[in-house]
Protein backbone atom coordinates (compact mmCIF):
# COMPACT_ATOMS: atom_id res chain seq x y z
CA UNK A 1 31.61 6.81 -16.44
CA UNK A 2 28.78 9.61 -16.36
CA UNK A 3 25.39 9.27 -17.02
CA UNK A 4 24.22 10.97 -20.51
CA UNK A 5 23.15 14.58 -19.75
CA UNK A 6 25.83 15.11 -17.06
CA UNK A 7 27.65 18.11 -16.99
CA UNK A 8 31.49 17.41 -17.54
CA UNK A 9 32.24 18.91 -13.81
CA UNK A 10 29.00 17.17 -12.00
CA UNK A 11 29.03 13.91 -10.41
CA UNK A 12 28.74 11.04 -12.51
CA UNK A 13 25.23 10.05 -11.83
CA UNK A 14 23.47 12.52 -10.89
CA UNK A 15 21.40 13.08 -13.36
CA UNK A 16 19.29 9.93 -13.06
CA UNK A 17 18.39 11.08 -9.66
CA UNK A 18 15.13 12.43 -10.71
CA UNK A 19 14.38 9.17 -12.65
CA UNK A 20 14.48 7.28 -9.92
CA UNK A 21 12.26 9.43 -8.45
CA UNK A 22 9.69 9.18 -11.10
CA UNK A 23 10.02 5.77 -11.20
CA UNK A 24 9.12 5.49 -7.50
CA UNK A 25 6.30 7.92 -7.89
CA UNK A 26 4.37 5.93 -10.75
CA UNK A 27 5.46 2.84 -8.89
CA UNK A 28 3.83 3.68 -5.66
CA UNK A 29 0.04 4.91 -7.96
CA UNK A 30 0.09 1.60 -10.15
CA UNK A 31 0.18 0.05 -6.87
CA UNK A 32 -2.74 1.77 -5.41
CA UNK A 33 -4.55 1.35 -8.58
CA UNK A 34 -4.24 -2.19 -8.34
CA UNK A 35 -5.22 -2.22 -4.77
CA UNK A 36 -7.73 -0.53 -5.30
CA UNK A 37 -9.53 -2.12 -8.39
CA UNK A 38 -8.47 -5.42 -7.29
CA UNK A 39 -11.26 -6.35 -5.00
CA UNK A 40 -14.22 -5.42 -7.49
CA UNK A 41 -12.36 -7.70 -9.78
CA UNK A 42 -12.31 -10.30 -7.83
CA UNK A 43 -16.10 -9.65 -6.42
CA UNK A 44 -16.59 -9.39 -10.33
CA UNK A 45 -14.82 -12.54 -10.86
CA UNK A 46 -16.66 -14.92 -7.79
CA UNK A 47 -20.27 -13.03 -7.63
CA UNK A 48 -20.92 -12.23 -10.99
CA UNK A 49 -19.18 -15.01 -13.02
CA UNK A 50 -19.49 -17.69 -9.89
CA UNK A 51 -15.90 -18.32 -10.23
CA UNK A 52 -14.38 -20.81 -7.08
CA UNK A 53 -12.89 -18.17 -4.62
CA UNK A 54 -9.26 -19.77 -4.71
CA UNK A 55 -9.22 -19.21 -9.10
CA UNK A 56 -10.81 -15.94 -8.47
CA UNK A 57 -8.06 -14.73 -6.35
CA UNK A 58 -5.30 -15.94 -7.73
CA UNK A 59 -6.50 -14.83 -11.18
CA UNK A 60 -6.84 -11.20 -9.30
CA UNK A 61 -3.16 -11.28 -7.60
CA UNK A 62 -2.03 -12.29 -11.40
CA UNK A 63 -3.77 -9.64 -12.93
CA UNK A 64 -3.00 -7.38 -10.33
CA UNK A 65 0.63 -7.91 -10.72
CA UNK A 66 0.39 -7.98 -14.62
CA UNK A 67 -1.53 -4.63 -14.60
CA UNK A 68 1.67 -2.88 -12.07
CA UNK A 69 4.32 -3.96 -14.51
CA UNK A 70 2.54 -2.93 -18.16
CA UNK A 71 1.89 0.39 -16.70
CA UNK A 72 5.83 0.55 -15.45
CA UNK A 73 7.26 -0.88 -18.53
CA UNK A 74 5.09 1.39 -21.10
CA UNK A 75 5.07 5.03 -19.22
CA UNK A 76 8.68 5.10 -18.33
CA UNK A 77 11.93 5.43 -20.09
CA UNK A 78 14.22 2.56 -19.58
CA UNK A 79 18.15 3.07 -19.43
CA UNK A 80 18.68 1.75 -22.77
CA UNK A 81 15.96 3.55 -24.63
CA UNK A 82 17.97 6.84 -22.84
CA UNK A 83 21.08 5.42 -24.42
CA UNK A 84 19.46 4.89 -27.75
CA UNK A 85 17.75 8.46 -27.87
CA UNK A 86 21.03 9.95 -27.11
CA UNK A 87 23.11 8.38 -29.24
CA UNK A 88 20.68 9.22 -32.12
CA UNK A 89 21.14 12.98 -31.47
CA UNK A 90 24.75 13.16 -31.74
């Protein structure tokens, strides 16, 4: 079955191709992002607050984690919100 947006002669599934991609891209940055903020967190977290260094970085790895997924599930499009969108316009 093709993808929605595929032209009738192209092969089925090539247009999500470049999803993929995208997904990958803003996969890869939310990870650096996290890498990156999540040692002032967890300074922030054990200095600052004078959390115990085992809660403070397992609270990070959790919020670490948490932060990678909210930014995947709200910037990109999922498979059935495509579906959904195109089904709406016929």
């Amino acid at each position: 079955m093709a993808a929605p947006g595929d032209s009738p002669g192209a092969e089925p599934g090539r247009s999500s191709i470049p999803l993929a991609e995208e997904w990958r891209a803003l996969r890869r940055a939310a990870t650096i992002v996290a890498l990156l903020t999540a040692p002032a967190f967890f300074l922030l977290l054990w200095e600052r607050n004078g959390w115990d260094p085992i809660w403070a970085l397992l609270v990070t790895i959790v919020a670490a984690r948490t932060m990678i997924a909210r930014i995947d599930a709200t910037n990109l499009p999922s498979p059935a919100n495509n579906e959904r969108c195109v089904s709406r316009a016929i």
